[in-house]
Protein backbone atom coordinates (compact mmCIF):
# COMPACT_ATOMS: atom_id res chain seq x y z
CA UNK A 1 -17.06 26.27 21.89
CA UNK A 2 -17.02 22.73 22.98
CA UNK A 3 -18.38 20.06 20.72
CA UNK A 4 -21.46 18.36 21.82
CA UNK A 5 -21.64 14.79 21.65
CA UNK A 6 -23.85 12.36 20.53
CA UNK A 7 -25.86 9.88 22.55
CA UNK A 8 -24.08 7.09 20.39
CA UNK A 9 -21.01 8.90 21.87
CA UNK A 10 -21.98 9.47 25.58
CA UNK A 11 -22.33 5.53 25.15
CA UNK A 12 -19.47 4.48 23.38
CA UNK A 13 -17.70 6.43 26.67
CA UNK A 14 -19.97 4.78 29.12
CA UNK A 15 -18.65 1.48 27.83
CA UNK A 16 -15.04 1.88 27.84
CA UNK A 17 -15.36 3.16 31.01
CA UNK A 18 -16.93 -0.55 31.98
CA UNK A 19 -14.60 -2.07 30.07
CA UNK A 20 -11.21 -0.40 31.99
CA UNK A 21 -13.42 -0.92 35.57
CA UNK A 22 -14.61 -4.80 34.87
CA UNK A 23 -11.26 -5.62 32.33
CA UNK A 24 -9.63 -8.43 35.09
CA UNK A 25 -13.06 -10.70 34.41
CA UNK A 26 -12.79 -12.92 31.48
CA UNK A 27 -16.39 -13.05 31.39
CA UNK A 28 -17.45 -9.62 30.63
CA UNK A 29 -19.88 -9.71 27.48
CA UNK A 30 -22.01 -6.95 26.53
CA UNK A 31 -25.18 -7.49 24.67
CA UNK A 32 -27.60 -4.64 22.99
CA UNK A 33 -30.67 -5.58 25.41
CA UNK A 34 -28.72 -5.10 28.40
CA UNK A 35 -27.45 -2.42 27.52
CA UNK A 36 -30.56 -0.66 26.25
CA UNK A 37 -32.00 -1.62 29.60
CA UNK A 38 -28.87 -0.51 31.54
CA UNK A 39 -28.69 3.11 30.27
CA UNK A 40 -32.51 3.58 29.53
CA UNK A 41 -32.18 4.28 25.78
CA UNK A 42 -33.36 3.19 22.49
CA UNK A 43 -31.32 0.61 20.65
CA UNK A 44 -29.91 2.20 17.58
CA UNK A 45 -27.73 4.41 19.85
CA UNK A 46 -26.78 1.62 21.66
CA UNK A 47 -25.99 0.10 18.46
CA UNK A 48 -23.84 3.06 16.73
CA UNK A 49 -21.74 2.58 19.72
CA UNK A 50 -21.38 -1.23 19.86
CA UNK A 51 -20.35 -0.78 15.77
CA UNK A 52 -18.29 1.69 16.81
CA UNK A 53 -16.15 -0.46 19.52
CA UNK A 54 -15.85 -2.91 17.33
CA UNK A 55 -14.44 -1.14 14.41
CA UNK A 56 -11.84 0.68 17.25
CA UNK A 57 -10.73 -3.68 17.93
CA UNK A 58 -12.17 -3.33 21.34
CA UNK A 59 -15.04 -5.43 20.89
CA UNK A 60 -15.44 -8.59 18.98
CA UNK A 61 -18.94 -9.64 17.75
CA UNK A 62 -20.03 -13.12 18.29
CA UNK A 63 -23.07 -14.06 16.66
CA UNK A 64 -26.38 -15.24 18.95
CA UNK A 65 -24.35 -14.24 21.98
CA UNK A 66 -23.09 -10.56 22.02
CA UNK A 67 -20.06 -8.55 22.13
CA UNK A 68 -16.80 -9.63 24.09
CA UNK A 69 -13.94 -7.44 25.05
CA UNK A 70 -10.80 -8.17 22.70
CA UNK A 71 -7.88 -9.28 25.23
CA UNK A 72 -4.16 -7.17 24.89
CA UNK A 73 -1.18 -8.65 25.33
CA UNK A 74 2.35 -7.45 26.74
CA UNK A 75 2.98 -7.72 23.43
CA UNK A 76 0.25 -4.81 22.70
CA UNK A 77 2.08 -2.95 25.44
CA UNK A 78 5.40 -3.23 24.24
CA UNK A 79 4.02 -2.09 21.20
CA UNK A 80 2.62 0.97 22.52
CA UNK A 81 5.79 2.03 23.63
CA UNK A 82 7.41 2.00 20.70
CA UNK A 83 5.21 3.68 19.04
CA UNK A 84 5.12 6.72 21.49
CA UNK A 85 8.46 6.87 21.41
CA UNK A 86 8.89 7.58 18.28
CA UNK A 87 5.64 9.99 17.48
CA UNK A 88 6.44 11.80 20.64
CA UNK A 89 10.01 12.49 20.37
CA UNK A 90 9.68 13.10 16.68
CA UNK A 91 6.52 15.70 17.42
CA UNK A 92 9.22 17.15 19.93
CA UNK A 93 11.90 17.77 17.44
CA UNK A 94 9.19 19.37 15.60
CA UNK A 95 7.89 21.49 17.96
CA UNK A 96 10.99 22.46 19.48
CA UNK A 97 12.01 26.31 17.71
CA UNK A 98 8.30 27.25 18.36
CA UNK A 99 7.76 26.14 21.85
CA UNK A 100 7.02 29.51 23.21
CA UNK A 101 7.26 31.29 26.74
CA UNK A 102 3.60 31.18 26.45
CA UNK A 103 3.85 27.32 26.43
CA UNK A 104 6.31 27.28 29.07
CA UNK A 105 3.90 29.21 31.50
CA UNK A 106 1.07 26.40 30.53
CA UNK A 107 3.28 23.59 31.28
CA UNK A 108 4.21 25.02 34.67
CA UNK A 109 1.18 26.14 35.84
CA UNK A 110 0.12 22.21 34.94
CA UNK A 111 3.33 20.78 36.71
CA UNK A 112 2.74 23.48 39.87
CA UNK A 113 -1.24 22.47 40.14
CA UNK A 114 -0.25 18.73 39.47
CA UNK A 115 2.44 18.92 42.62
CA UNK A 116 -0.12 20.39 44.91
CA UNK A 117 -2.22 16.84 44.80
CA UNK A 118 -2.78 13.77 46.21
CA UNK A 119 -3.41 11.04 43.78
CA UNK A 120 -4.09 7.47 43.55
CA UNK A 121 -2.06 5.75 40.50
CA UNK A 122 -5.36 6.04 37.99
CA UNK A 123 -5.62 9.60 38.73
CA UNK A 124 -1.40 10.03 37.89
CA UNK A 125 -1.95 7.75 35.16
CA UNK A 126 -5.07 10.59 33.84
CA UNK A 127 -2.99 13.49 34.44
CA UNK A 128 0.55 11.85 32.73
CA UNK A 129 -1.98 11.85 29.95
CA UNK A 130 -2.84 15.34 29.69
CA UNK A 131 0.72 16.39 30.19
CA UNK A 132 1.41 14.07 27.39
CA UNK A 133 -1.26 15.28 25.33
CA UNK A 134 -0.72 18.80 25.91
CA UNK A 135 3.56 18.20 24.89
CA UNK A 136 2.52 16.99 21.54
CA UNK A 137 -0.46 19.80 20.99
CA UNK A 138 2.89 21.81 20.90
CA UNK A 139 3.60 20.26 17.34
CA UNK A 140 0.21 21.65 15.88
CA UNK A 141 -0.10 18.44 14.31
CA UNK A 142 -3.84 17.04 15.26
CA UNK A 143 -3.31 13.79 13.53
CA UNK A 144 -0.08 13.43 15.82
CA UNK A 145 -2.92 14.33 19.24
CA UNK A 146 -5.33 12.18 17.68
CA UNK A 147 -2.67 9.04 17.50
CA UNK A 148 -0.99 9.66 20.85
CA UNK A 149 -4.63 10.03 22.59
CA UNK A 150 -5.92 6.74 21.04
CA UNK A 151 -2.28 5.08 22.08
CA UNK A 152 -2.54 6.45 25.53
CA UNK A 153 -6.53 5.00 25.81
CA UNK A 154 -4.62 1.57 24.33
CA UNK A 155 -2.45 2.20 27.13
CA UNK A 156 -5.04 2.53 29.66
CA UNK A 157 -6.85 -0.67 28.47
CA UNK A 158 -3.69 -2.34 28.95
CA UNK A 159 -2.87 -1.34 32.81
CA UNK A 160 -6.40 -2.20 33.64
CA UNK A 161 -6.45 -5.86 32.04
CA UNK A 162 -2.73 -6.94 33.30
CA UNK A 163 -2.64 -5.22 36.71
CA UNK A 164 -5.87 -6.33 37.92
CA UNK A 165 -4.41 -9.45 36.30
CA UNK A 166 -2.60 -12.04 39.02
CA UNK A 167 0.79 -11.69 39.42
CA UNK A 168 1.40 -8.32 36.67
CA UNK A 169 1.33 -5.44 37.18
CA UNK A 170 2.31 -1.94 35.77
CA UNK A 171 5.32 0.19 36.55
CA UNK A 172 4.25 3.02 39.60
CA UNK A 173 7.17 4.93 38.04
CA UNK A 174 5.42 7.67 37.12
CA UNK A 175 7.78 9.73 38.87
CA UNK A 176 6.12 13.61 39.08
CA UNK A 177 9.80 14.83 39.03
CA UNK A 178 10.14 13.14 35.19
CA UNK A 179 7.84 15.92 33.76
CA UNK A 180 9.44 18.50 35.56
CA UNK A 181 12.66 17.75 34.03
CA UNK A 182 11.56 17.71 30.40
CA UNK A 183 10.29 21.27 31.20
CA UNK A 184 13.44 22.47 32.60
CA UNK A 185 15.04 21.05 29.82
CA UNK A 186 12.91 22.67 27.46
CA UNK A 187 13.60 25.96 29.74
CA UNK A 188 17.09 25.79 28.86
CA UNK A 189 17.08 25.44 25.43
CA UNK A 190 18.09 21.52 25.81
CA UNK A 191 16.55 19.53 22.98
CA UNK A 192 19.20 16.56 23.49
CA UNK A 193 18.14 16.53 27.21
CA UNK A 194 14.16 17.14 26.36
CA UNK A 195 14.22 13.78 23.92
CA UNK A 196 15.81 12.10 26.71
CA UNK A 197 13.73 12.78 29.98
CA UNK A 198 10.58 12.66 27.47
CA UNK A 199 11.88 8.68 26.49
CA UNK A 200 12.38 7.39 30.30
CA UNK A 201 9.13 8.81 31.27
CA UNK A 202 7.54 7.09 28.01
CA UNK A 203 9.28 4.06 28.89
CA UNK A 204 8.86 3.65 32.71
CA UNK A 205 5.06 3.33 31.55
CA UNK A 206 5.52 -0.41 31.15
CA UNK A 207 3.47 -3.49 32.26
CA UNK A 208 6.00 -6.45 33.90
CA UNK A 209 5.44 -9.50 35.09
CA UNK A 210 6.24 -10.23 39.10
């Protein structure tokens, strides 16, 4: 059964969603009126989730003026990277004797509906998440999920702040073909060759400056 979540939640989600749209302006500042006006709620919701955005480092709290969205660098991004690297190849090498047929079928039924469509980069960037996500699930690890899903949000922060940015951009090379060959790697018994289709597709997921 799916977990329901809170309106504090629903919130929170609302806001990062605001936050990836609106992340070019410099001048986006959220305060707890607007925002109680803007989504027709009472403020300690509203609240919960402002606390909560701040503890994640998205938000900053300024005193008598509201809550400002905490600027990444390409430094952030760089760091990303390595850090996927190595919790995904290591969650790999985990995973790798009890990666089963069954898991096999799931990953190409994802990479045969994920051929079929037509997508704009956000919507490959989304579903190189959840092939991602579901790689690692692999490891039954859920503190190894939990870490790559809050990287991968990081990740998505990051795109939207330097792309919409002038003159950066991120990499496009989100080549469909890269997940395809960590599966038939993974087909054929390859762990050498898994570990390194699964580390160019982590790594062509950089932010560069034209």
């Amino acid at each position: 059964m799916k977990k329901k979540t809170s309106l504090s939640e629903q919130i929170h989600d609302k806001i990062m969603e605001i936050i990836i749209q609106e992340s070019a302006s410099e001048e986006l500042i959220f305060t707890e009126s607007s925002l109680v006006e803007q989504f027709g709620v009472s403020k300690a919701p509203v609240r919960e989730a402002l606390i909560k955005l701040c503890s994640e480092g998205i938000l900053n709290n300024i005193p008598r003026y509201g809550y400002s969205v905490v600027r990444l660098s390409e430094k952030d991004a760089r760091d990303i990277i390595q850090l996927r690297l190595i919790l995904e190849t290591e969650a790999l090498k985990l995973s790798y004797e009890d990666i089963t047929e069954n898991h096999l079928d799931d990953m190409k039924n994802y990479l045969d509906a994920y051929g079929e469509k037509e997508m704009d980069i956000w919507q490959e960037w989304e579903d190189n998440i959840k092939f991602h996500t579901m790689l690692i699930s692999y490891s039954n690890n859920d503190a190894m999920v939990a870490c790559l899903r809050d990287s991968m949000n990081t990740q998505t922060r990051i795109f939207a702040q330097l792309s919409f940015s002038k003159n950066r951009s991120f990499s496009a090379a989100m080549d469909k073909s890269a997940h395809e060959q960590i599966f038939e790697a993974l087909q054929n018994r390859d762990l050498e060759k898994a570990l390194e289709c699964l580390e160019k597709d982590i790594i062509s997921t950089t932010v560069y400056t034209n």
